[in-house]
Protein backbone atom coordinates (compact mmCIF):
# COMPACT_ATOMS: atom_id res chain seq x y z
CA UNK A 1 23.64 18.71 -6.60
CA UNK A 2 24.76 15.18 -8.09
CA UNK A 3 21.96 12.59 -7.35
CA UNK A 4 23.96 9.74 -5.01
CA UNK A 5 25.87 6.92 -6.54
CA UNK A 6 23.71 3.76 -6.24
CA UNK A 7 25.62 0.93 -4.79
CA UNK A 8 25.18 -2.88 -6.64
CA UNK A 9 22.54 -3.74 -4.21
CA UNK A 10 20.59 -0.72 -4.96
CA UNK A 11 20.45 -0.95 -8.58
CA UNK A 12 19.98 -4.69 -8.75
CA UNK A 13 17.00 -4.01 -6.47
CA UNK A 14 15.62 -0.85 -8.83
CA UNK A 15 15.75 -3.62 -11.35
CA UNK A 16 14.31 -6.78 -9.73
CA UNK A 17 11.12 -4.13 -9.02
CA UNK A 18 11.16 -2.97 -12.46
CA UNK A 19 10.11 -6.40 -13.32
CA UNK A 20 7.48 -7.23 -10.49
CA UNK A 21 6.03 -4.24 -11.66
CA UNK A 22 5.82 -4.98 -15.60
CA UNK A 23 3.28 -7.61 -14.74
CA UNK A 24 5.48 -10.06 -16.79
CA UNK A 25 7.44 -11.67 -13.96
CA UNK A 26 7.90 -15.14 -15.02
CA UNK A 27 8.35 -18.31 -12.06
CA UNK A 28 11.56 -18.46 -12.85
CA UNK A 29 12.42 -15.29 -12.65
CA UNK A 30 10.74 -15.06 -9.35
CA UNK A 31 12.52 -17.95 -7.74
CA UNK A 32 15.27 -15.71 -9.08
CA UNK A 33 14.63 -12.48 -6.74
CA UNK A 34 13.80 -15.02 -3.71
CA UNK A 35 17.41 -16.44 -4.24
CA UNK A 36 18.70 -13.02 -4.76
CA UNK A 37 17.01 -11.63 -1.71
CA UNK A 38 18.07 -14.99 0.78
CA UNK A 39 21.62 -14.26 -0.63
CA UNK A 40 22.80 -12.20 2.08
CA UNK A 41 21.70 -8.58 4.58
CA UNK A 42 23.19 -6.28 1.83
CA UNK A 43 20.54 -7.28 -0.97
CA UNK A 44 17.35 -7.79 1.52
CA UNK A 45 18.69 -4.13 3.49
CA UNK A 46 18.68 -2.45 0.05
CA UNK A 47 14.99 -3.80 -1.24
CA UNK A 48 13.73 -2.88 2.47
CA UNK A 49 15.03 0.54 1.68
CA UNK A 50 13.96 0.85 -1.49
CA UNK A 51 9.86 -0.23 -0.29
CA UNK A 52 10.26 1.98 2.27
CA UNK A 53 11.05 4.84 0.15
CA UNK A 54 8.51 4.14 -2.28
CA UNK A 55 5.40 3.46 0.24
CA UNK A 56 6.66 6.88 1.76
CA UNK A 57 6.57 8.88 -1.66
CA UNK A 58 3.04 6.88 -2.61
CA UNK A 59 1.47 7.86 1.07
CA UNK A 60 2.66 11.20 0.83
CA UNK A 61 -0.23 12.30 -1.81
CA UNK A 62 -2.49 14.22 -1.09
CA UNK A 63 -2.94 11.83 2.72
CA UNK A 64 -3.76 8.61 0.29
CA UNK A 65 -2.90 5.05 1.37
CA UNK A 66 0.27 3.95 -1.44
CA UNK A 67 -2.06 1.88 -3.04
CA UNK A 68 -5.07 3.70 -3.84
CA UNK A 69 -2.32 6.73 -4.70
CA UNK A 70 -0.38 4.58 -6.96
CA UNK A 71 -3.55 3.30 -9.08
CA UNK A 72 -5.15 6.70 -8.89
CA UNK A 73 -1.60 8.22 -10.52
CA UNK A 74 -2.27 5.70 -13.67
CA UNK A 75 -4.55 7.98 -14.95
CA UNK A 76 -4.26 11.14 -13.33
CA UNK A 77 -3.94 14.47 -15.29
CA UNK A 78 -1.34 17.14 -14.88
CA UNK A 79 -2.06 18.15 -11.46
CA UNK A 80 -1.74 15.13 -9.98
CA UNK A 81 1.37 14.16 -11.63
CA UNK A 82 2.74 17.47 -10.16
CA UNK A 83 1.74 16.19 -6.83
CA UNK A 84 3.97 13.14 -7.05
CA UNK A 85 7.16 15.09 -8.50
CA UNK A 86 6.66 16.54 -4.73
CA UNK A 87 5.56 13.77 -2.88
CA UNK A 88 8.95 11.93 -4.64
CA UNK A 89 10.94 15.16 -3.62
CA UNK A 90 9.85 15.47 -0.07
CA UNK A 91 10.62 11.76 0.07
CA UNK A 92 14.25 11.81 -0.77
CA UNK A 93 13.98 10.16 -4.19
CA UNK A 94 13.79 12.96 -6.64
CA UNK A 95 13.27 12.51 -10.62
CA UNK A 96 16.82 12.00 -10.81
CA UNK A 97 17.82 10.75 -7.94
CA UNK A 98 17.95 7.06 -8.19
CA UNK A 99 16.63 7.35 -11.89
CA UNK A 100 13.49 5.33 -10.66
CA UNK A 101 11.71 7.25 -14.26
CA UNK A 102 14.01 6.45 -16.59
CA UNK A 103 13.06 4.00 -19.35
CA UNK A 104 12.47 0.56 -17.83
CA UNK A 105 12.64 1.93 -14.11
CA UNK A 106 9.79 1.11 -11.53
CA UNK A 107 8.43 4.88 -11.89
CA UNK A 108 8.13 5.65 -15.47
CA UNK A 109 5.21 6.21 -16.52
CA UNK A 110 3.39 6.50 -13.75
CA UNK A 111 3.51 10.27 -14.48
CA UNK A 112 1.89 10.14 -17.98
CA UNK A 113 -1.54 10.03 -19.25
CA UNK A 114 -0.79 6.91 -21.46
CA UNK A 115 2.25 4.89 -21.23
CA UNK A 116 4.01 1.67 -22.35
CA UNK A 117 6.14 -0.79 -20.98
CA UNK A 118 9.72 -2.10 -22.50
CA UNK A 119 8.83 -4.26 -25.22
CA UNK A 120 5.09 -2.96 -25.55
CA UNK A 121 3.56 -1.31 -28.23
CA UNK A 122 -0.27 -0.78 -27.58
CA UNK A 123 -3.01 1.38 -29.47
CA UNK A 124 -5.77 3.91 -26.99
CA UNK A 125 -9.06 4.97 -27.97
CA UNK A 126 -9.48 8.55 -27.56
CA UNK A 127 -12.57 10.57 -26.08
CA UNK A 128 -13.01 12.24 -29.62
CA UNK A 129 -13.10 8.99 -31.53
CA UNK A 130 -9.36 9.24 -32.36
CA UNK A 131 -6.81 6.39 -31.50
CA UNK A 132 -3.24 6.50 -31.17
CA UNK A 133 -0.52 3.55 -31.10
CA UNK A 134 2.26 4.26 -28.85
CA UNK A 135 5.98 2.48 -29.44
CA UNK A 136 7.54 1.08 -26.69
CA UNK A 137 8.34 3.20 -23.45
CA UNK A 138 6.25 5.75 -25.08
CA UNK A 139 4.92 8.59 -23.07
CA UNK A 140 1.59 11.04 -23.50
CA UNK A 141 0.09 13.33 -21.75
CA UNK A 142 -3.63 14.50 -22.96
CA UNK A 143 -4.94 17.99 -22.43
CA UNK A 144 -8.76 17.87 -24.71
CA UNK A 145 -10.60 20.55 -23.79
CA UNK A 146 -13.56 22.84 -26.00
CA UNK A 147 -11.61 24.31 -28.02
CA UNK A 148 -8.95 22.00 -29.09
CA UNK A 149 -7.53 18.51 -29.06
CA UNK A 150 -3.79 18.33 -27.98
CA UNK A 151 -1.30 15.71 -27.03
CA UNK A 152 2.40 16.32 -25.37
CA UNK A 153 4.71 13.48 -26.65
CA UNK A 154 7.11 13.32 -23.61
CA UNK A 155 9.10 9.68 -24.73
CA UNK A 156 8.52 7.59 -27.64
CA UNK A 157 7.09 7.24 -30.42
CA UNK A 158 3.39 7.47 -31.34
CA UNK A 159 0.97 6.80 -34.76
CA UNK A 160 -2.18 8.84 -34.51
CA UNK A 161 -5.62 7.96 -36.86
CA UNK A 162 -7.50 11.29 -36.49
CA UNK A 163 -11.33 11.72 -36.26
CA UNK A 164 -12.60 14.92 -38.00
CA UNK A 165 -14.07 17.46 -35.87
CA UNK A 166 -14.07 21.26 -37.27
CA UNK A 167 -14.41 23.08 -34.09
CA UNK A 168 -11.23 21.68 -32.50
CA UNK A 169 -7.73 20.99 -34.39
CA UNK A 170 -6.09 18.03 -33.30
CA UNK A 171 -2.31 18.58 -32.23
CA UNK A 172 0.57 16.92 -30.99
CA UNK A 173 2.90 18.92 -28.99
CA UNK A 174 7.17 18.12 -28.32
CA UNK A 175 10.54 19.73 -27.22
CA UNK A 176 11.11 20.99 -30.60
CA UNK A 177 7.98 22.11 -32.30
CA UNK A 178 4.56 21.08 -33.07
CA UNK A 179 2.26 18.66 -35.33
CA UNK A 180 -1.21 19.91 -36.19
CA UNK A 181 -3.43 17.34 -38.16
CA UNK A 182 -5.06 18.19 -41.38
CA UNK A 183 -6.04 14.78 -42.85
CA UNK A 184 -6.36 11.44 -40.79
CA UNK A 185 -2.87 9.66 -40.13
CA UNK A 186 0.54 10.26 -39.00
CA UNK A 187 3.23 9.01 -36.99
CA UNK A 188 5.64 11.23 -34.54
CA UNK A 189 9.17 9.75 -33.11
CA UNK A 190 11.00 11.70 -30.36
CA UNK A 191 14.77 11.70 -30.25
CA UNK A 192 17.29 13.50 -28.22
CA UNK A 193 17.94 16.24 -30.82
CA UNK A 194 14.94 16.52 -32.86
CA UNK A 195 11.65 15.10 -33.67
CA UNK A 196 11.05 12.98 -36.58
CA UNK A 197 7.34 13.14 -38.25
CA UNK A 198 6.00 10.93 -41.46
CA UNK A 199 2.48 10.82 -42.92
CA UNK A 200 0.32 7.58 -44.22
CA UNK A 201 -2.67 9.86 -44.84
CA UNK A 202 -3.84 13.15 -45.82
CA UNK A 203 -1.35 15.87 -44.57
CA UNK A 204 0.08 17.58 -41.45
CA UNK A 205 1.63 21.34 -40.69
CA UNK A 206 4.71 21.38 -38.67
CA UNK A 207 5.82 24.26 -36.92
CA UNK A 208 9.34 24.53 -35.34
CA UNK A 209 10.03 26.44 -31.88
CA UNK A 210 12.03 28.57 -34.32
CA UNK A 211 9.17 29.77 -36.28
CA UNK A 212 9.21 27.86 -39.50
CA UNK A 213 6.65 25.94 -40.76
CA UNK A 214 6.13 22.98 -43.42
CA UNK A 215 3.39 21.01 -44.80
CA UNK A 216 3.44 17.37 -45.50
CA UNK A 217 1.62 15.05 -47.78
CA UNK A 218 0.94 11.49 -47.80
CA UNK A 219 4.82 9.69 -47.90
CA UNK A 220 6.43 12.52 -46.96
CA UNK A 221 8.42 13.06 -43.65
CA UNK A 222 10.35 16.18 -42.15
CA UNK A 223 12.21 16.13 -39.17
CA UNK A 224 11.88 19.46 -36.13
CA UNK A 225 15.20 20.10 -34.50
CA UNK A 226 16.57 23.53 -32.54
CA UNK A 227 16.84 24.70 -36.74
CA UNK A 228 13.67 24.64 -37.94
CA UNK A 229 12.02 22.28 -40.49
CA UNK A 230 13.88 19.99 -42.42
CA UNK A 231 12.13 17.24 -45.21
CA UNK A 232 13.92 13.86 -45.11
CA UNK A 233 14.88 11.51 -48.22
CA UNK A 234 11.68 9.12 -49.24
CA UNK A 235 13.73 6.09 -48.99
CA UNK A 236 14.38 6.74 -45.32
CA UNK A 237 10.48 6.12 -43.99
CA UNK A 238 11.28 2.52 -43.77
CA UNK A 239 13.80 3.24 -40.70
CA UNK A 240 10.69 4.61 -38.46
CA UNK A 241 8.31 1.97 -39.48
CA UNK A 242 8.18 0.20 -35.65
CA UNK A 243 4.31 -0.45 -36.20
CA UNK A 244 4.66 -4.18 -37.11
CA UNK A 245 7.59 -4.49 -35.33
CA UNK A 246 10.31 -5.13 -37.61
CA UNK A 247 12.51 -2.21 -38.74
CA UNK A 248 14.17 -2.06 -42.67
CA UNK A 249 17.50 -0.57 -42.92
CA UNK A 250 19.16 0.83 -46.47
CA UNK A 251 23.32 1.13 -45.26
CA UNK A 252 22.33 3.25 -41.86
CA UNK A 253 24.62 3.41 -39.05
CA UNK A 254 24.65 1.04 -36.20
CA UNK A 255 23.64 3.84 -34.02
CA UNK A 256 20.25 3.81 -35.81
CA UNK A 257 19.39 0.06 -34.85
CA UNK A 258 20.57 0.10 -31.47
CA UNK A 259 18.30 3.31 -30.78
CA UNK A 260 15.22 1.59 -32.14
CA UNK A 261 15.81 -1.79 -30.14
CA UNK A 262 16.62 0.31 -26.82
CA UNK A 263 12.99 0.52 -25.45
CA UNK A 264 12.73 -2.98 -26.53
CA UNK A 265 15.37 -4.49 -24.64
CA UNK A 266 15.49 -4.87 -20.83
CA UNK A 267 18.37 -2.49 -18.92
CA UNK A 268 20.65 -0.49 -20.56
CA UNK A 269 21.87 -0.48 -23.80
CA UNK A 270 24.93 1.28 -24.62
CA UNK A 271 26.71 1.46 -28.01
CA UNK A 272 30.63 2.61 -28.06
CA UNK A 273 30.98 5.59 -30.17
CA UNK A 274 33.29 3.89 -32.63
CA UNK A 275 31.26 0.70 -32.67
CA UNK A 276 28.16 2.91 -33.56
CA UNK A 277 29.23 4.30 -37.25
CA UNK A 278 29.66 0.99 -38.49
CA UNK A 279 27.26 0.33 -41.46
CA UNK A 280 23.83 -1.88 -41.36
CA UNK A 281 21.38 -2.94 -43.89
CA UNK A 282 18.32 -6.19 -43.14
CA UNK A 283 15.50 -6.55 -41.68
CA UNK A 284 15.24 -6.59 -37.83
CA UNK A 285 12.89 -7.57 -35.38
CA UNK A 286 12.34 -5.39 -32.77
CA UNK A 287 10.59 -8.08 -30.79
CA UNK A 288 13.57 -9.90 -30.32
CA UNK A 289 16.39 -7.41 -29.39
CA UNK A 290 18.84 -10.67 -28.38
CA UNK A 291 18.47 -12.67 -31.64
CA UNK A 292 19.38 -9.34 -33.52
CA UNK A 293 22.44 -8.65 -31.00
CA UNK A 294 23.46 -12.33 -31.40
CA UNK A 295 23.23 -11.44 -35.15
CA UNK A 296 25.13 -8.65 -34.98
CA UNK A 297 27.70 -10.07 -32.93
CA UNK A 298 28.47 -12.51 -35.84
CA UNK A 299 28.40 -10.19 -38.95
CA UNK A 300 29.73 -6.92 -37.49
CA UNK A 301 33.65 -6.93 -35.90
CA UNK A 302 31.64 -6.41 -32.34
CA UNK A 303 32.26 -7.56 -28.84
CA UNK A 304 29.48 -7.50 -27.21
CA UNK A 305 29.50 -8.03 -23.18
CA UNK A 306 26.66 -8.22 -20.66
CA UNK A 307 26.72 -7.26 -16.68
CA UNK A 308 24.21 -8.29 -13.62
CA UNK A 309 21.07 -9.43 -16.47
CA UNK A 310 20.50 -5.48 -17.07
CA UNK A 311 23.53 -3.72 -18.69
CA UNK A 312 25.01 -4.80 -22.18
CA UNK A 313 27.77 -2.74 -23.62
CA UNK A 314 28.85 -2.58 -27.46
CA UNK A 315 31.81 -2.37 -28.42
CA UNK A 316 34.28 -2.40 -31.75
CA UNK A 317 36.20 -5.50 -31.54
């Protein structure tokens, strides 16, 4: 079943919560939403809906009042987050439905163990000792248990600094393999067709869902994809380097910027396909995603256009 087409009203008020709920709602952009919502029935019809909706899925776990529900489901475990995939189901909202999870959306993360916001990059303290600093709209879940230590990156990016402890190995789980520490610090990025892994410290062992396997030492990277283990040049570490916020680029397509800005830049980013093999080299900071699409826009034959304060599009001019 296609999930429903969302109507202007409906995504413009998926947005305008999106931002009440970052906790970074400025005055101005709350005289903003009270302008937006006095404009006229169809915008204050569609935010009714849309609380409605969302009290119903909240109240619907496990008898809780939405509140309590909602701040329980901050740090809930697996079963929990199960419970709301139903509770949003038997609702009417679904994961996909009005895409209330995807990056920047009122839901996401609200079914992860840790989680960041758009334009957040935060370290967590771990019950072993360990830490880990997740990228922006970064999501992990955290299963520790006896006999071993193990993290599911579900979004994002993450750097882990692992404790030592010899009874229990420390792993990090994704879609296309696993990470298993054997020194103290590595970082793991998650793309849409593979997952990209580079070590500061020590070493790691990857293993693919296909069965191969690779060690790393310090300064060394790899990359897991649906083919197994691949290493990657030296000189291309820089490109992953989102820890201090800036990211280096050697004459990398345009594709590779615009992915690392998207979960710092509010709404939707999209890049044309011919717009996004165009070369790149400089410094960027991912703090700022506008300055570095205003700089763009002036050294790169680009158009680049921007709809209701949430979508930009890219194109080649």
């Amino acid at each position: 079943m296609k999930p429903p087409r969302l109507s202007p009203e409906e995504s413009a008020a998926i947005e305008w919560l999106a931002l009440q709920r970052s906790g970074r709602m400025s005055d101005t952009e709350r005289r903003r939403f009270e302008g937006w919502l006095a404009e006229n029935e169809r915008h204050r019809g569609a935010w009714e809906r849309l609380q409605r909706r969302l009290d119903s899925a909240f109240a619907g776990i496990a008898g809780q009042p939405a509140d309590l529900a909602q701040k329980t489901l901050l740090s809930a475990g697996s079963s929990r987050r199960q419970a709301l995939r139903g509770a949003l189901a038997l609702a009417g909202l679904g994961l996909g439905g009005l895409g209330l999870t995807r990056p920047g959306m009122p839901l996401d993360g609200l079914v992860a163990d840790l989680s960041t916001a758009t334009g957040e990059r935060r370290r967590f303290a771990l019950a072993d000792g360990s830490s880990v600093l997740l990228n922006a709209q970064s999501r992990v879940d955290i299963d520790y248990d006896g006999q071993q230590r193990r993290l599911y990156l579900r979004r994002g990016a993450l750097l882990a600094e692992v404790t030592a402890d010899a009874r229990r190995p420390f792993v990090v789980e994704t879609p296309f393999g696993r990470v298993r520490a054997l020194g103290t610090r590595f970082s793991i990025a998650l793309g849409e067709r593979e997952t990209t892994v580079w070590v500061q410290e020590a070493q790691v062992r990857l293993e693919s869902r296909s069965g191969d396997s690779l060690v790393l030492a310090a300064g060394e990277g790899a990359r897991l994809d649906p083919d197994g283990c691949q290493r990657l040049e030296a000189q291309r570490r820089s490109e992953f380097a989102w820890q201090d916020g800036w990211l280096e680029l050697h004459d990398r397509p345009l594709e590779t910027l615009i992915a690392a800005l998207r979960p710092y830049h509010r709404g939707h980013l999209r890049l044309s396909r011919d717009a996004a093999d165009l070369r790149i080299s400089g410094l960027f900071p991912l703090d700022d995603s506008e300055q570095v699409l205003a700089s763009l826009e002036e050294i790169l034959p680009l158009r680049i256009h921007r709809y209701l304060g949430w979508w930009t599009n890219i194109e080649h001019s």
